[in-house]
N, C-alpha and C. Protein backbone atom coordinates (compact mmCIF):
# COMPACT_ATOMS: atom_id res chain seq x y z
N UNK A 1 0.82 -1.19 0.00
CA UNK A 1 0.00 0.00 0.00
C UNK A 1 0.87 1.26 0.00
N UNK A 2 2.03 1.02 0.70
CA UNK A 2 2.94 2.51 0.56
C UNK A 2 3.38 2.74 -0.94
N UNK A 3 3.69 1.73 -1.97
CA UNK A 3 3.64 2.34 -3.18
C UNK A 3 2.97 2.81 -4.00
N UNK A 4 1.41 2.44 -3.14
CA UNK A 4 0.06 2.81 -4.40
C UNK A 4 0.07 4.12 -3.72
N UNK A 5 0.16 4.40 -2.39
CA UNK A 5 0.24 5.89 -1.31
C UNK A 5 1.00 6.73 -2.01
N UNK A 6 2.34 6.37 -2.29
CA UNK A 6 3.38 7.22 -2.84
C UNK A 6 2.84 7.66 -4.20
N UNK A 7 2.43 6.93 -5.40
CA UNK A 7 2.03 7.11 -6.45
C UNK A 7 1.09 8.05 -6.17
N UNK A 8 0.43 7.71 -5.55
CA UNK A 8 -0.83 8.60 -5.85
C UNK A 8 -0.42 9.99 -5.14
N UNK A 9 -0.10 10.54 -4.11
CA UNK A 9 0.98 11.66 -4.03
C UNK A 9 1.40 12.01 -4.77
N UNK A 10 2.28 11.10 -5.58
CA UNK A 10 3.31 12.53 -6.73
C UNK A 10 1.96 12.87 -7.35
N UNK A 11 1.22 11.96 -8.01
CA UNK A 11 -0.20 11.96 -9.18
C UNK A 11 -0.95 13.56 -8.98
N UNK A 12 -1.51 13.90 -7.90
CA UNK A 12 -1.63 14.52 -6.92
C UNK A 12 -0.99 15.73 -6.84
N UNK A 13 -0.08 15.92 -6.06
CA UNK A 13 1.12 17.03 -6.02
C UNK A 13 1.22 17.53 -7.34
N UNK A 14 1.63 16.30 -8.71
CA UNK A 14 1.98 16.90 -9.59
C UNK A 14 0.68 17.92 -10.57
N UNK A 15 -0.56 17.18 -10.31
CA UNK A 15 -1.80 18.07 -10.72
C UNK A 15 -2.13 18.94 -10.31
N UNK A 16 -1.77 19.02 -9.16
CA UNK A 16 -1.96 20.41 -7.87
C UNK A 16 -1.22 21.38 -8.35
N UNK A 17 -0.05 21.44 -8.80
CA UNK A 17 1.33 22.03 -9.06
C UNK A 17 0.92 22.61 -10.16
N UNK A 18 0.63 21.77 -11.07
CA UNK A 18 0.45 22.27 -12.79
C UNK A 18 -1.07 22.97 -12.80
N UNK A 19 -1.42 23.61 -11.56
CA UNK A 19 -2.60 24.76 -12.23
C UNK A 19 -2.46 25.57 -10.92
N UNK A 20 -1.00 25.92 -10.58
CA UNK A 20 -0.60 27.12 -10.05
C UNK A 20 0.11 27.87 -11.25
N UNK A 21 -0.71 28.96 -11.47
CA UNK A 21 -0.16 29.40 -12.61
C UNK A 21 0.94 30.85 -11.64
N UNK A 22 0.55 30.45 -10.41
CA UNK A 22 1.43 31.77 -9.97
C UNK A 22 0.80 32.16 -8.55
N UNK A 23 2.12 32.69 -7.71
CA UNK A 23 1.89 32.59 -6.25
C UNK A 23 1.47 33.80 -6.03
N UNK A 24 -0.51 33.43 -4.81
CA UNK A 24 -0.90 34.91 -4.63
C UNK A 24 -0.20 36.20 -4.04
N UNK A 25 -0.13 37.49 -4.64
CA UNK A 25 0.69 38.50 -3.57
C UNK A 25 -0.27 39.57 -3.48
N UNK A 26 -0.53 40.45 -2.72
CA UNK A 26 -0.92 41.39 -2.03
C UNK A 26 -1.91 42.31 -3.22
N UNK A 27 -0.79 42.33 -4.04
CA UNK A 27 -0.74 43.43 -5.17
C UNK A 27 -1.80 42.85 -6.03
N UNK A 28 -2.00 41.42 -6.36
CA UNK A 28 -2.57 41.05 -7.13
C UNK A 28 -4.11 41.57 -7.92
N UNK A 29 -4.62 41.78 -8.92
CA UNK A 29 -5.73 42.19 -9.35
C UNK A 29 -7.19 41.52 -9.06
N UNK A 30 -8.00 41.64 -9.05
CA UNK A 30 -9.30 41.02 -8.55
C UNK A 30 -9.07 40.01 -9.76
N UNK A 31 -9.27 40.61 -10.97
CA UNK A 31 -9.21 39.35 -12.16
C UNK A 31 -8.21 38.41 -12.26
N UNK A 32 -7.19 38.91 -11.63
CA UNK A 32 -5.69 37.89 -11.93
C UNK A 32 -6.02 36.64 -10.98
N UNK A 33 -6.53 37.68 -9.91
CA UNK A 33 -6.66 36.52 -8.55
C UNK A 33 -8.15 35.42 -8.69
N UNK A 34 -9.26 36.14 -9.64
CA UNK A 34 -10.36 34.88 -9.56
C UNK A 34 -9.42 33.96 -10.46
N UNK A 35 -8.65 34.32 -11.92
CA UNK A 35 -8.26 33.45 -12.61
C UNK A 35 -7.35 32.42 -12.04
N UNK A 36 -6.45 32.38 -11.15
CA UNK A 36 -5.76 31.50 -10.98
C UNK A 36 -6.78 30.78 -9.55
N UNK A 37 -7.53 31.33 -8.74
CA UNK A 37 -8.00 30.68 -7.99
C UNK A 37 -9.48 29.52 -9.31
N UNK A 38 -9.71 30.13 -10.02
CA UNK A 38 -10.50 29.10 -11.07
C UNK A 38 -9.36 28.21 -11.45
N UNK A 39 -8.32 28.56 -11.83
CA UNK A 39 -7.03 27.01 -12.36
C UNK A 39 -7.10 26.19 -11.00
N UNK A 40 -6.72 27.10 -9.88
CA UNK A 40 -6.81 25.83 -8.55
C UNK A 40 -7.73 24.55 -8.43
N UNK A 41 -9.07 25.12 -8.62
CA UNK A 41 -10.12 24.55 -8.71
C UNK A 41 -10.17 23.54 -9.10
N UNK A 42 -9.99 24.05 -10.44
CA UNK A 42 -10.10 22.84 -11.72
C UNK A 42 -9.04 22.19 -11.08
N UNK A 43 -7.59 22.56 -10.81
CA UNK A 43 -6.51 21.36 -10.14
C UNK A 43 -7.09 20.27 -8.80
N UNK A 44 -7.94 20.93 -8.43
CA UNK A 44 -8.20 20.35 -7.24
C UNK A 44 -9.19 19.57 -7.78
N UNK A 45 -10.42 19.61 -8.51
CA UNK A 45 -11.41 18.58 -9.04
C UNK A 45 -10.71 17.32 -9.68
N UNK A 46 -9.49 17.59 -10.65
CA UNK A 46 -8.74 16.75 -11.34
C UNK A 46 -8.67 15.63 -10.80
N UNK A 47 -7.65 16.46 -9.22
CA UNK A 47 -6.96 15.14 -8.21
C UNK A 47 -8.21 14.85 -7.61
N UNK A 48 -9.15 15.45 -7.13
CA UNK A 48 -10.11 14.14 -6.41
C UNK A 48 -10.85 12.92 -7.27
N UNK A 49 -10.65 13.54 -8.86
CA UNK A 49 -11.32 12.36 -9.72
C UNK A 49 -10.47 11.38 -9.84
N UNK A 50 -9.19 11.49 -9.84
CA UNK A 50 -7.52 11.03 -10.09
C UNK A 50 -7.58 9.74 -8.78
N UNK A 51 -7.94 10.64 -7.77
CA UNK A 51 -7.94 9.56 -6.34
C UNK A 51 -9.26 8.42 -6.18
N UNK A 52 -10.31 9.16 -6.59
CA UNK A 52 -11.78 8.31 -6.55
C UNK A 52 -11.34 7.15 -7.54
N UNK A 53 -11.17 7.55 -8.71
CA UNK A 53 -10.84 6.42 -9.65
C UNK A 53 -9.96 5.06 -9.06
N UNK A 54 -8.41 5.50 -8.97
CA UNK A 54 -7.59 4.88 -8.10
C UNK A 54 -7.83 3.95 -6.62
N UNK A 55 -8.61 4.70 -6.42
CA UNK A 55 -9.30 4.15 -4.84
C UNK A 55 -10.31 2.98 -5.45
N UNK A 56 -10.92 3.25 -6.58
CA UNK A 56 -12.37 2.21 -6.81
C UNK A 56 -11.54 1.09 -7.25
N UNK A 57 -10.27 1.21 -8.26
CA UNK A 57 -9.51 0.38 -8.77
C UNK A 57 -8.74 -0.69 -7.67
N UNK A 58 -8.50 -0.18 -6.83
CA UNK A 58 -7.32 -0.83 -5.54
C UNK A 58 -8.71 -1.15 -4.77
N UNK A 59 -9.80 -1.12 -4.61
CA UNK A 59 -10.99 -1.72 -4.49
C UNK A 59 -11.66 -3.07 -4.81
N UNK A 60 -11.77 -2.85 -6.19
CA UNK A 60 -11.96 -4.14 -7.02
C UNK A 60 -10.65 -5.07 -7.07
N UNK A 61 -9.81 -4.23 -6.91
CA UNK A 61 -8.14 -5.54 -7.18
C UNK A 61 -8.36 -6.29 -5.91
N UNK A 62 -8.94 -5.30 -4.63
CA UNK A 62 -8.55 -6.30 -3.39
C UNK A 62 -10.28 -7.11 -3.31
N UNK A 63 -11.04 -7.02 -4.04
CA UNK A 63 -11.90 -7.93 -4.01
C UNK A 63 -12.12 -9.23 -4.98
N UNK A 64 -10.77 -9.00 -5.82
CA UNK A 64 -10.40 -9.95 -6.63
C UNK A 64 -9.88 -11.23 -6.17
């Protein structure tokens, strides 16, 4: 299980990562800031479909 754990972490991290289009600062614009908080989003829906899937799969394998 720690390698399906680990996998699914980087899987994860790395989808999380790739829709930071850029770190919030102070200065930021109302529009700059809904836009990248909408990329988060979408990063964050990705990985919970990424994990549900994975989870149903390591599911059925262990009821195999």
């Amino acid at each position: 299980m720690d390698e399906l754990e680990n996998a699914l972490t980087d899987r994860v991290d790395g989808l999380l990562q790739s829709h930071k289009e850029r770190e919030f600062v102070s200065t930021m614009g109302t529009q700059a800031t809904l836009g990248e908080l909408t990329a988060r989003i979408v990063g964050l829906e990705l990985a919970v479909r990424e994990l549900a899937n994975e989870l149903q799969q390591a599911v059925i394998r262990d009821r195999s």
